[in-house]
C-alpha atoms as a PDB file:
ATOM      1  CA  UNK A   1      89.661 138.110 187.655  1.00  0.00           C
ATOM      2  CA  UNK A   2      86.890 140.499 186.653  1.00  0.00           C
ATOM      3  CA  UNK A   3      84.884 139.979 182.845  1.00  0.00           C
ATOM      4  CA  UNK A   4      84.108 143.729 180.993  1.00  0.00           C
ATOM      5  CA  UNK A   5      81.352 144.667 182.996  1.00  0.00           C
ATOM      6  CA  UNK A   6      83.407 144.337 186.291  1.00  0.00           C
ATOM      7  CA  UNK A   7      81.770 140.817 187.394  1.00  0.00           C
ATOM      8  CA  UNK A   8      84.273 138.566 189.048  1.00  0.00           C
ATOM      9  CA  UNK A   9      84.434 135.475 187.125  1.00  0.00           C
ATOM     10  CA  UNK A  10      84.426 131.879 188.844  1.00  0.00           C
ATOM     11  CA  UNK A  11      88.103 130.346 189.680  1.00  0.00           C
ATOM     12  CA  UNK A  12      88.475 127.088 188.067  1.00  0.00           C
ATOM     13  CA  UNK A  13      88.096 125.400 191.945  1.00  0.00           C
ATOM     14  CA  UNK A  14      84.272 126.573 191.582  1.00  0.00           C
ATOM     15  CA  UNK A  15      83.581 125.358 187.889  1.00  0.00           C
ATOM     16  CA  UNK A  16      85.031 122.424 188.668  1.00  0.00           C
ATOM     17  CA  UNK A  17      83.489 121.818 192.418  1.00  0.00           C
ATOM     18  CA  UNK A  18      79.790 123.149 190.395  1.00  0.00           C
ATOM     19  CA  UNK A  19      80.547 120.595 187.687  1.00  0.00           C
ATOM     20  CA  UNK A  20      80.971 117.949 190.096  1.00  0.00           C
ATOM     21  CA  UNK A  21      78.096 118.389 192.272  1.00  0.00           C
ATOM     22  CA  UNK A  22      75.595 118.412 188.786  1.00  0.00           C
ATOM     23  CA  UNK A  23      77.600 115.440 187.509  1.00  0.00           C
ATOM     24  CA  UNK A  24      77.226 113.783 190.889  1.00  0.00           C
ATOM     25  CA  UNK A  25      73.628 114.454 190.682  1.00  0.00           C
ATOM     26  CA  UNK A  26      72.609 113.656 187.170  1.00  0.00           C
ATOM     27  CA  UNK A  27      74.235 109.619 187.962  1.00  0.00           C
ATOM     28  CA  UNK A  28      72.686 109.490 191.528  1.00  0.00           C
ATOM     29  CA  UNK A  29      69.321 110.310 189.666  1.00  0.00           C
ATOM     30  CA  UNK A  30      70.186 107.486 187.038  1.00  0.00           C
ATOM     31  CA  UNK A  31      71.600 105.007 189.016  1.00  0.00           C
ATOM     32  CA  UNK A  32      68.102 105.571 191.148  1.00  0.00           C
ATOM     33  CA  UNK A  33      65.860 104.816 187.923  1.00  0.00           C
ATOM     34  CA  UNK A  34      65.130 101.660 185.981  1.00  0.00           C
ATOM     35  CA  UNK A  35      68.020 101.172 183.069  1.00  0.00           C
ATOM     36  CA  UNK A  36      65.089 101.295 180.429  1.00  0.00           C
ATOM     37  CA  UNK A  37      63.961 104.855 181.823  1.00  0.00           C
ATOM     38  CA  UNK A  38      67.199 105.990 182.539  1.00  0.00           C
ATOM     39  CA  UNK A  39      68.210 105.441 178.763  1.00  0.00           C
ATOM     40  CA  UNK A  40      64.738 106.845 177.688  1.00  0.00           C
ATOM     41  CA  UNK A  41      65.260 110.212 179.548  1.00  0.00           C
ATOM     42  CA  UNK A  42      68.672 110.679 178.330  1.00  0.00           C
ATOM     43  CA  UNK A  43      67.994 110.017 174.102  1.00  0.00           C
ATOM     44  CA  UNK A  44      68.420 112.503 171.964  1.00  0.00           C
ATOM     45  CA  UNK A  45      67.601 111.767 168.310  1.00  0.00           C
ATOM     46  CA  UNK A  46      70.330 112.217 166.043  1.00  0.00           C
ATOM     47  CA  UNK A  47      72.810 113.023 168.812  1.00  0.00           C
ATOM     48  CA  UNK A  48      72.794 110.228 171.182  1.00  0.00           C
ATOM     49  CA  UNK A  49      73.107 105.913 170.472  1.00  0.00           C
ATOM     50  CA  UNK A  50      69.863 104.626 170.514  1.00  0.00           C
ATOM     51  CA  UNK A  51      67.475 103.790 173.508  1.00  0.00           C
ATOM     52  CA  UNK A  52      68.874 100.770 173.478  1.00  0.00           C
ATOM     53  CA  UNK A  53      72.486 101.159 173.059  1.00  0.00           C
ATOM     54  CA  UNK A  54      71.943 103.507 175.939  1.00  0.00           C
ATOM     55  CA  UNK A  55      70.127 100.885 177.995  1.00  0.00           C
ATOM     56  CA  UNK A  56      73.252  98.882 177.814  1.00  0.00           C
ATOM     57  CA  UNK A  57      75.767 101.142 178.299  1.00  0.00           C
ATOM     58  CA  UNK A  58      73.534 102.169 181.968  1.00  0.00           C
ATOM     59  CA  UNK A  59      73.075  98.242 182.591  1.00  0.00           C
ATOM     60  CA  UNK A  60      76.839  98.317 182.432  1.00  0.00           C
ATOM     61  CA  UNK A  61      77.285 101.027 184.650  1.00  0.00           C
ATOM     62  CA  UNK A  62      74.805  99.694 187.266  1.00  0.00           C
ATOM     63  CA  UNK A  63      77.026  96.140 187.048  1.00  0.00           C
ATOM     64  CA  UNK A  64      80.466  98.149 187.790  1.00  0.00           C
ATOM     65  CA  UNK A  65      78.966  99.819 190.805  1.00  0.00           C
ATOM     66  CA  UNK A  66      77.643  96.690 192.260  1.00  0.00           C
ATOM     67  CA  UNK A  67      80.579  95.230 191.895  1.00  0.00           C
ATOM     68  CA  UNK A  68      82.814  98.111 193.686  1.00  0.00           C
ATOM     69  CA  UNK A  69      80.339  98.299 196.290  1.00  0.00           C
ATOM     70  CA  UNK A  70      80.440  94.499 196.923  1.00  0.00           C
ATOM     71  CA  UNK A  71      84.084  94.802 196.992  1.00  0.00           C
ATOM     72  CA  UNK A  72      84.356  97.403 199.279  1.00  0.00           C
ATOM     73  CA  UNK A  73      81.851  95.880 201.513  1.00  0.00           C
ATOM     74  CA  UNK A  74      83.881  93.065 201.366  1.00  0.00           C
ATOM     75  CA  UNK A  75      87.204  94.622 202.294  1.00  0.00           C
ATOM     76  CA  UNK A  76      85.660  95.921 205.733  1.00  0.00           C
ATOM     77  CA  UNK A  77      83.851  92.524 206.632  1.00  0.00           C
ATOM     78  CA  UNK A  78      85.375  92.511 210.163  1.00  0.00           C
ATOM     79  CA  UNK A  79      86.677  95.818 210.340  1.00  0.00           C
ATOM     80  CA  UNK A  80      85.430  98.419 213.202  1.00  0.00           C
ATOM     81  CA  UNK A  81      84.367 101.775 211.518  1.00  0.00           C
ATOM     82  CA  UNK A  82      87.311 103.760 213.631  1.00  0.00           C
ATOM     83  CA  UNK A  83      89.707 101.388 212.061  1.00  0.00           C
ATOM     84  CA  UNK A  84      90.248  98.639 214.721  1.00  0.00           C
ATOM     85  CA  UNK A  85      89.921  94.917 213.910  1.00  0.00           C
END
């Protein structure tokens, strides 16, 4: 599909795989920084909850991926890599 200058515009596979990588990105680079920073750098006055409602909301985050990654570390306790026990 083409725009009115003749450009071929992106299929909705390459928004959505261009989407992904910057989401992936942007909560890589958060889940890498200190809660309090992480909520700092992402405020927005009059848009966003507060610094600290933020700062929560990341703490949260941080506690749910813990918790899957302990999980899934403990569902392959005793497990070879190629899938033999």
């Amino acid at each position: 599909m083409k725009d009115e200058y003749g450009y071929r515009l992106p299929t909705e596979a390459e928004c959505l795989k261009v989407a992904g990588r910057a989401l992936t990105k942007g909560i890589l680079r958060t889940m890498s920084m200190d809660p309090h920073e992480a909520a700092l750098g992402a405020y927005i006055p009059n848009v966003t909850p507060s610094v600290e409602e933020l700062e929560a909301q990341i703490r949260g985050f941080h506690a749910e991926a813990e918790a899957r990654a302990a999980k899934k570390c403990g569902q392959n306790v005793g497990k070879h890599p190629n899938g033999d026990s």
